[in-house]
Protein backbone atom coordinates (compact mmCIF):
# COMPACT_ATOMS: atom_id res chain seq x y z
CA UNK A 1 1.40 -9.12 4.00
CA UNK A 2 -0.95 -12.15 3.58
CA UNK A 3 -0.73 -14.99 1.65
CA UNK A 4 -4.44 -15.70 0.90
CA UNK A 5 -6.63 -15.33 -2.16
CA UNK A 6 -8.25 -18.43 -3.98
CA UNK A 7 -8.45 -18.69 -7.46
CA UNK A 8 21.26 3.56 -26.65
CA UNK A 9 20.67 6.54 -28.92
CA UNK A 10 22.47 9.46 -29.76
CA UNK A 11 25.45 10.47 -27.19
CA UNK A 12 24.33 12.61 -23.93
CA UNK A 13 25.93 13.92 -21.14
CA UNK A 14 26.10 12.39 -17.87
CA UNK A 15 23.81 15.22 -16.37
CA UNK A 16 21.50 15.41 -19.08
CA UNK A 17 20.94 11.74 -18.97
CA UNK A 18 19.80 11.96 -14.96
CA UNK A 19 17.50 14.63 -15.53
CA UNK A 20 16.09 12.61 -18.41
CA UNK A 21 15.93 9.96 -16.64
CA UNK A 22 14.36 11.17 -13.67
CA UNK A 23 12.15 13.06 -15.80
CA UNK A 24 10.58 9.37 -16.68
CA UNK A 25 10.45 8.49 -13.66
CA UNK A 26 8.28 11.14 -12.03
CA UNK A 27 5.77 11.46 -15.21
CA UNK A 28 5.75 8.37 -14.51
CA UNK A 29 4.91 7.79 -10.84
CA UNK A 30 2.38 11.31 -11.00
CA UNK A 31 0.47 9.44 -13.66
CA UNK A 32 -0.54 6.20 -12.33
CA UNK A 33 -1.05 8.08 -8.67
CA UNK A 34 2.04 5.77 -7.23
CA UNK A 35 3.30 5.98 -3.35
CA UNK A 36 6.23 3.62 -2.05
CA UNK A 37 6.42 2.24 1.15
CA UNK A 38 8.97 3.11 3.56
CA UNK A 39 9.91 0.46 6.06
CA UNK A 40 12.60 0.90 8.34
CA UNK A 41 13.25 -2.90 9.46
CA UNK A 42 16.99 -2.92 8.69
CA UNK A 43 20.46 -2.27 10.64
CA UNK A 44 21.69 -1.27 7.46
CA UNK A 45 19.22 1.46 6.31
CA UNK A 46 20.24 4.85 4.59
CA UNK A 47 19.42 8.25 7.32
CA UNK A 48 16.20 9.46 6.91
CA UNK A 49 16.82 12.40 5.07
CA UNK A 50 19.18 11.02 2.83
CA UNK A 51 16.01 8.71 2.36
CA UNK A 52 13.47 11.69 1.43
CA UNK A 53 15.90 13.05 -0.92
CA UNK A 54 15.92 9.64 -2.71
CA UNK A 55 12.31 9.99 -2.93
CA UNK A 56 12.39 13.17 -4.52
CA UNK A 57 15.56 12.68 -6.51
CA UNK A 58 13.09 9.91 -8.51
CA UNK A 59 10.17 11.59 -8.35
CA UNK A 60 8.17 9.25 -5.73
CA UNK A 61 5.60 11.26 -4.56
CA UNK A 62 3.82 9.74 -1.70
CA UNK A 63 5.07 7.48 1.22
CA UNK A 64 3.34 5.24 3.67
CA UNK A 65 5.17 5.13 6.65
CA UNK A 66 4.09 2.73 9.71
CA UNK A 67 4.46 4.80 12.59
CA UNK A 68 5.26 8.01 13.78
CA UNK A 69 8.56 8.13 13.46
CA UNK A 70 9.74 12.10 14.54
CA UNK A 71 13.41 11.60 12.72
CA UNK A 72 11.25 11.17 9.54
CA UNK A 73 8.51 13.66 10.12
CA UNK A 74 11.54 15.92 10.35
CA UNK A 75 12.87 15.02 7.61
CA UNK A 76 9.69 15.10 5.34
CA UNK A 77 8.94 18.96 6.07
CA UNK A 78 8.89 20.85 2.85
CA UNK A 79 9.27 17.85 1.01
CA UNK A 80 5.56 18.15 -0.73
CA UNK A 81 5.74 14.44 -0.67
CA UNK A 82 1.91 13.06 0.75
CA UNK A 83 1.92 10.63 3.21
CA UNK A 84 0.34 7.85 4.96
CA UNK A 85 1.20 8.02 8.84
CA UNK A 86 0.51 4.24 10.17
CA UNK A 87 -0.87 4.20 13.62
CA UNK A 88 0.91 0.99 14.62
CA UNK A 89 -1.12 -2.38 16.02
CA UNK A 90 0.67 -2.16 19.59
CA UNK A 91 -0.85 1.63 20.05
CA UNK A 92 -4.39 0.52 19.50
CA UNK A 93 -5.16 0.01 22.61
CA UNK A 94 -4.01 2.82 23.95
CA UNK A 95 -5.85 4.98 21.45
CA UNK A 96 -9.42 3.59 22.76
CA UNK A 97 -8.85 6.72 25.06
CA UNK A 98 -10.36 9.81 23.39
CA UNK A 99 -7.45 12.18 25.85
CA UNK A 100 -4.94 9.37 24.55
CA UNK A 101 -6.00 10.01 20.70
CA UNK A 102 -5.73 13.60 21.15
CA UNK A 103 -2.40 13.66 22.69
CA UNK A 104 -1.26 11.25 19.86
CA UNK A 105 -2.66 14.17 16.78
CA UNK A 106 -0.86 16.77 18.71
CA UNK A 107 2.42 15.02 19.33
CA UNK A 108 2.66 13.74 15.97
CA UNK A 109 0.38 15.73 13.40
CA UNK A 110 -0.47 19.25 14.42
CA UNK A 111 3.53 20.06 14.86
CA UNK A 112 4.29 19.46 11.15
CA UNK A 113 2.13 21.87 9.48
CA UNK A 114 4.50 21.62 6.54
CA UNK A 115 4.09 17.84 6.20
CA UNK A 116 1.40 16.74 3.45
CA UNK A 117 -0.58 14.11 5.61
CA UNK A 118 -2.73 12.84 3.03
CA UNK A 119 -4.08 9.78 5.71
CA UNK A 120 -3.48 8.24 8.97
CA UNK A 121 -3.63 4.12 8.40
CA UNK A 122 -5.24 3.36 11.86
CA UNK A 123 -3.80 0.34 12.47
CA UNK A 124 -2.07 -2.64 9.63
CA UNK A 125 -3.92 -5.88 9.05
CA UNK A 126 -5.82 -6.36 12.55
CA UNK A 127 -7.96 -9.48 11.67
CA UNK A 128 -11.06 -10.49 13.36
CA UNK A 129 -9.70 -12.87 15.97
CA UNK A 130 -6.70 -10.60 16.82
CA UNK A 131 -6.71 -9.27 20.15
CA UNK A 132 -6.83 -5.71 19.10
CA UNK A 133 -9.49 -6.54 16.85
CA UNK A 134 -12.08 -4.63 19.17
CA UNK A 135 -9.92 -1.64 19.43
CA UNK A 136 -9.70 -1.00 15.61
CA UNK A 137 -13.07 1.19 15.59
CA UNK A 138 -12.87 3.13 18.56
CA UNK A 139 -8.88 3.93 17.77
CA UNK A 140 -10.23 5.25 14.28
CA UNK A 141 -13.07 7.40 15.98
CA UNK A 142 -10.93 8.98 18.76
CA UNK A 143 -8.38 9.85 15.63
CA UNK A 144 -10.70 11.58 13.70
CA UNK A 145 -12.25 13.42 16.14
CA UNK A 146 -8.78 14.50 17.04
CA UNK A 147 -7.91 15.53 13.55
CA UNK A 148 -11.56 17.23 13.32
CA UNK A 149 -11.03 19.35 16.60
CA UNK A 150 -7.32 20.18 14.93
CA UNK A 151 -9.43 22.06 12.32
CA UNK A 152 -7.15 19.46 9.84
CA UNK A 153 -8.29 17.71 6.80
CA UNK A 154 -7.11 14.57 6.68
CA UNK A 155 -8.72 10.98 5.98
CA UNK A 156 -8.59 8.44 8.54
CA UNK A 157 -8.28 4.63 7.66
CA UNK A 158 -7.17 1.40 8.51
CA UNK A 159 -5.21 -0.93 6.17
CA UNK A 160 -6.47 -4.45 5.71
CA UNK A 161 -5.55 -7.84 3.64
CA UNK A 162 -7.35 -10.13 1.82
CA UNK A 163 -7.33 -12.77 4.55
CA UNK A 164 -11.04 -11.51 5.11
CA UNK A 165 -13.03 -12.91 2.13
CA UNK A 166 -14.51 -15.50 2.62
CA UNK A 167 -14.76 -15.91 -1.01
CA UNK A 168 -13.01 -14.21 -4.04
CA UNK A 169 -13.70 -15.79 -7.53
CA UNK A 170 -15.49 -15.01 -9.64
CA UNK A 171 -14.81 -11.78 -8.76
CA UNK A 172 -18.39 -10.54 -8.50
CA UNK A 173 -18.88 -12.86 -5.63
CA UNK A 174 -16.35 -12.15 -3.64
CA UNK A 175 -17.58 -11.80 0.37
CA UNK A 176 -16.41 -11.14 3.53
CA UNK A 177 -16.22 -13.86 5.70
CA UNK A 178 -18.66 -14.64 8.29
CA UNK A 179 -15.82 -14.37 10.84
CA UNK A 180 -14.88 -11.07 9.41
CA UNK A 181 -18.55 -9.47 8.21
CA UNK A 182 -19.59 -7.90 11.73
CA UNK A 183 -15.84 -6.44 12.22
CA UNK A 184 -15.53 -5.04 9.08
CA UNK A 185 -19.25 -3.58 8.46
CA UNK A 186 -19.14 -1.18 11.26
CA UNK A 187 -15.43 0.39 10.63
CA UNK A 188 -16.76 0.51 6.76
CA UNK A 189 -19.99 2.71 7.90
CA UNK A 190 -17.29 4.78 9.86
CA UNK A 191 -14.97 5.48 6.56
CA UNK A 192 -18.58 5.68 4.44
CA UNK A 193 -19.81 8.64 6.96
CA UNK A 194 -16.01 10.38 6.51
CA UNK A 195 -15.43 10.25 2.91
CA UNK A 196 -12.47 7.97 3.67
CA UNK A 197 -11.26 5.33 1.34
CA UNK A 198 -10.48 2.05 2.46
CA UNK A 199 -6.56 0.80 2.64
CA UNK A 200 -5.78 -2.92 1.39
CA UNK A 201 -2.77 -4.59 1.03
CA UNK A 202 -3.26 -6.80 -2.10
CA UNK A 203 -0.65 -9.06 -2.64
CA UNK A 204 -0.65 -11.09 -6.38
CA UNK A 205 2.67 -12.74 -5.29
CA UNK A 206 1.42 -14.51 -1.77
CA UNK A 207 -1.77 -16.15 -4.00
CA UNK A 208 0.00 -17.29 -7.10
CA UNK A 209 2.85 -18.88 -4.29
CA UNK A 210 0.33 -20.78 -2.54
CA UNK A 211 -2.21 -21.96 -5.64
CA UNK A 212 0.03 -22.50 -8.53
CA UNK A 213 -1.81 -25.02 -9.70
CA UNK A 214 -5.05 -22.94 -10.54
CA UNK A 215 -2.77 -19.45 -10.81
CA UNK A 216 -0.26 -18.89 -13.66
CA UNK A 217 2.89 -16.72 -13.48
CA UNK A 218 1.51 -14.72 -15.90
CA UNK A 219 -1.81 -13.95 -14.74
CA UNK A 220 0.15 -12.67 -11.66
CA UNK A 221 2.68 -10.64 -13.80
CA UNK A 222 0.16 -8.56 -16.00
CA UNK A 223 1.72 -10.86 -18.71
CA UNK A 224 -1.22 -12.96 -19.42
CA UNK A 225 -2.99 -13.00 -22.72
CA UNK A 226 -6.27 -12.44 -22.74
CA UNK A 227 -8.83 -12.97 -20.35
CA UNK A 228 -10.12 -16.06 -18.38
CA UNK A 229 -13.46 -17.23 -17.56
CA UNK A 230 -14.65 -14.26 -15.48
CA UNK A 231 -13.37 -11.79 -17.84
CA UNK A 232 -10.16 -11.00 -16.02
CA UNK A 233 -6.51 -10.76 -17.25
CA UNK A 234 -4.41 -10.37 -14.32
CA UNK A 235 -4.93 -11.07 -10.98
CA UNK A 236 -4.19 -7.90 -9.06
CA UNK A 237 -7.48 -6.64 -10.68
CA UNK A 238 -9.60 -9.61 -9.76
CA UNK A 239 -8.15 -9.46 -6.27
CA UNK A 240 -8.98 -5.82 -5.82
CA UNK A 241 -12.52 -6.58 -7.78
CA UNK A 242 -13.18 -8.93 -5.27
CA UNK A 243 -12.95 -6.80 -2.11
CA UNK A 244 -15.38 -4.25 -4.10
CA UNK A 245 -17.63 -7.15 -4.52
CA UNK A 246 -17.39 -7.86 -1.02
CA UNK A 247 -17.85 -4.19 0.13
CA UNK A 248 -21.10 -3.98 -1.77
CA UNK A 249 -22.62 -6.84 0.03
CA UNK A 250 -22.37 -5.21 3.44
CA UNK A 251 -23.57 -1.57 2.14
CA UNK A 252 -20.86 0.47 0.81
CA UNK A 253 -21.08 -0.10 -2.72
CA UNK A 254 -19.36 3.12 -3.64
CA UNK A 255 -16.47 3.08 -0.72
CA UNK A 256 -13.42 3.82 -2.64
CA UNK A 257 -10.15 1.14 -2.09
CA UNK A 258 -6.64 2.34 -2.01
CA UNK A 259 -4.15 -0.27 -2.77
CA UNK A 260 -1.75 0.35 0.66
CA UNK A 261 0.79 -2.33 -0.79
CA UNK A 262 1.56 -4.61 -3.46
CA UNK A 263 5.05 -6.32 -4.61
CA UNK A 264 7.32 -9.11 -5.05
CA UNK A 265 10.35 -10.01 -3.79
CA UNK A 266 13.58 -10.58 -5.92
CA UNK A 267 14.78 -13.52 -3.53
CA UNK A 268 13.93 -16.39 -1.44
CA UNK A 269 11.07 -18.57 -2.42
CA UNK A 270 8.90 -19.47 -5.02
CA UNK A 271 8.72 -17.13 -7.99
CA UNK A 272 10.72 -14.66 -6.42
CA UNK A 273 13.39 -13.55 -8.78
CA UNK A 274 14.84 -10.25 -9.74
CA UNK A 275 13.06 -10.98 -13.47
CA UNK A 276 10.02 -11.51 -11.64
CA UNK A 277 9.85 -8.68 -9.78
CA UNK A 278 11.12 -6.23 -11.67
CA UNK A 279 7.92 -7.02 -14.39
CA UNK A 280 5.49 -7.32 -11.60
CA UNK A 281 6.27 -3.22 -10.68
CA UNK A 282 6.87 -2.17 -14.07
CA UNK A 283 3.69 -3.34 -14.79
CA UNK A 284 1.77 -2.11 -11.97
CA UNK A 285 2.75 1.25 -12.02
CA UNK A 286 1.56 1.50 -15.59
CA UNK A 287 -1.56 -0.86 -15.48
CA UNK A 288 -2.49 1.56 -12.16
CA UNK A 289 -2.97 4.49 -14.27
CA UNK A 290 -6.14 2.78 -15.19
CA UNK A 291 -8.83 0.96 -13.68
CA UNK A 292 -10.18 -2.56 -13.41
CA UNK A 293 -13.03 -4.22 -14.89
CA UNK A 294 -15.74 -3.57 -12.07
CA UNK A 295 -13.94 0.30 -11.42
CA UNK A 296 -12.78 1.44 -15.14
CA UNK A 297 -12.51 5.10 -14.23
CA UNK A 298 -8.95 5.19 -12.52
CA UNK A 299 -6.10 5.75 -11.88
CA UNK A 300 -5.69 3.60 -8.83
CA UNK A 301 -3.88 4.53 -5.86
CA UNK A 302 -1.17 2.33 -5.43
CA UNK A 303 1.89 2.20 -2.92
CA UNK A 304 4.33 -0.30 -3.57
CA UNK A 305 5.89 -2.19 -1.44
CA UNK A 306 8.02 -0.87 -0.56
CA UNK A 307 11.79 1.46 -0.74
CA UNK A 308 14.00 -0.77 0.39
CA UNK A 309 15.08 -4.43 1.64
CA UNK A 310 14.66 -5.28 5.24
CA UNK A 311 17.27 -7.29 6.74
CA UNK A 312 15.79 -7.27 9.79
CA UNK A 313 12.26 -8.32 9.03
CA UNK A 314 11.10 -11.83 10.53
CA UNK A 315 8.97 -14.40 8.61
CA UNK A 316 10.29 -15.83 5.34
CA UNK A 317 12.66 -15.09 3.43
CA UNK A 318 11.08 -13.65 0.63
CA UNK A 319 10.08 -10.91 3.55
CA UNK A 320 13.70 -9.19 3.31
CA UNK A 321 13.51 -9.03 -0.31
CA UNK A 322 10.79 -6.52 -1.41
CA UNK A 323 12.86 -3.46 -2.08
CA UNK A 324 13.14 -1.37 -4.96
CA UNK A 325 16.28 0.13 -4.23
CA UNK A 326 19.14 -1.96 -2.35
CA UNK A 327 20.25 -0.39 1.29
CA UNK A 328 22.91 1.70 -0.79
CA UNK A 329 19.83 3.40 -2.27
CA UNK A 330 21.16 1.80 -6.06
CA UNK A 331 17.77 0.55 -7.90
CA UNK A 332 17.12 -2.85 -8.38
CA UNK A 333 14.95 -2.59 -11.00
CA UNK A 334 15.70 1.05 -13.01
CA UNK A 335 13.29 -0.15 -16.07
CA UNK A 336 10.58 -0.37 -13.97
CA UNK A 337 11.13 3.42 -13.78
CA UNK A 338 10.83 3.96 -17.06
């Protein structure tokens, strides 16, 4: 996560209620084209197939995972549910070895034929000064030519954050950095030549917490009325506006952005109540089954983030606090669901 960006009715049964309910909930989550993700920083944390079934039990249909994690791969086989498989930041390196990539597709993606890989996230938020930052593009090659000699189709990515732009509002003039232009052009070329999308974290929470004064609550929530200046009504649609803007100027006008996470947390800082947060998803999940001003034709790809609170996670607070369901797998926010 980042914290930049500028700018009752007639009687039912028990059983008939659930599948009713979870009816809802997976019309729900198939029509916007919704994913949760599944993070796994807790000491508290249900098994991992007792955390698939969850998913399926409420109709979430994709996952982003952030790395390879066999006790879940297990788990997910026969599931139908697509995932994202996150190549984690500290295997990078590492993966700069073509024999090192392959060894990684076989250990981890050619075993679980029944597993829907829909991508492989090559990496989380590597920024330009980051030490790994050189190893970002050669990782991604070596994967795909791994997955391509596998005779498997499946898109390779990397996930970044808005920390990049050097400029976001309006909108149309968003920009990469300077700083962040000649790492980001080449690995865009790369997912250009492969068809992939490109994975961003876009995080309307982190911006309204750090410029309240120019950002409303409600322009964060969906829950603004009407638009502002630059013909915008919320600001998860000028955010992810802005990093189309920005791909145009380097040469990939038509590169297609999957939103890899968005939430709010419930607890622990600014703006970060259970209220709060429980709008914020409801809304995205139905405002995703569109588009945004500068991309109409949706739906958008959207994972939230993410399944569950992390106790363990370091940074702020607000950090533990992003979960949809609570460690006992009861949801925090059920309207949101429906």
């Amino acid at each position: 996560m980042n914290s930049f960006f500028a700018k009752r009715n007639t009687p039912m049964s028990a059983s008939l209620l659930l599948v009713a309910t979870l009816l809802c909930v997976g019309l729900n989550f198939t029509a916007a084209q919704i994913g949760v993700c599944y993070g796994a920083d807790g000491n508290n944390l249900p098994s991992k197939q007792e955390v698939i079934d969850l998913y399926k039990s409420v109709g979430i249909s994709r996952m982003r995972i952030y790395n390879p994690d066999e006790a879940t791969l297990q788990a997910l086989k026969g599931s139908n549910i697509e995932l994202i498989l996150g190549v984690p930041n500290d295997s990078l390196q590492s993966l700069t070895n073509a024999g090192a990539a392959t060894d990684w597709v076989q250990k981890y993606v050619t075993p679980y034929s029944d597993v829907k890989f829909r991508y492989i996230a090559v990496g989380n938020e590597v920024r330009p000064g980051d030490g790994n930052a050189g190893n970002v593009l050669p990782a991604l090659q070596n994967i795909q030519a791994a997955i391509s000699s596998a005779n498997l189709q499946i898109k390779v990515s990397t996930a970044i954050d808005t920390t990049l732009l050097g400029g976001s509002y309006p909108p149309s003039d968003g920009f990469y950095s300077d700083n962040a232009k000649s790492y980001i052009e080449p690995i865009l070329n790369f997912l250009v030549s492969n068809g992939a999308p490109l994975l961003a974290n876009v995080y309307p929470y982190f911006s309204y917490k750090d410029n309240q004064q120019s950002i409303s609550l409600e322009y964060a929530l969906f829950t603004q009325q009407g638009q502002n200046d630059a013909g915008y009504q919320n600001l998860f649609d000028a955010m992810l506006d802005s990093l189309y803007a920005a791909n145009e100027k380097v040469g990939a006008p038509n590169l297609q952005i999957v939103v890899s996470e968005s939430g709010w947390p419930s607890e622990g800082g600014v703006g970060a109540t259970v209220e709060n947060a429980g709008t914020y998803y409801r809304n995205l999940i139905n405002h995703a089954k569109g588009g945004t001003p500068k991309k109409p034709n949706g739906p958008i790809e959207t994972y939230l983030f993410a399944m569950f609170d992390e106790n363990l996670k370091g940074g702020d607070e607000t950090e533990r606090h992003f979960g949809l369901f609570r460690p006992d797998k009861s949801a925090k926010y059920q309207l949101s669901f429906n």
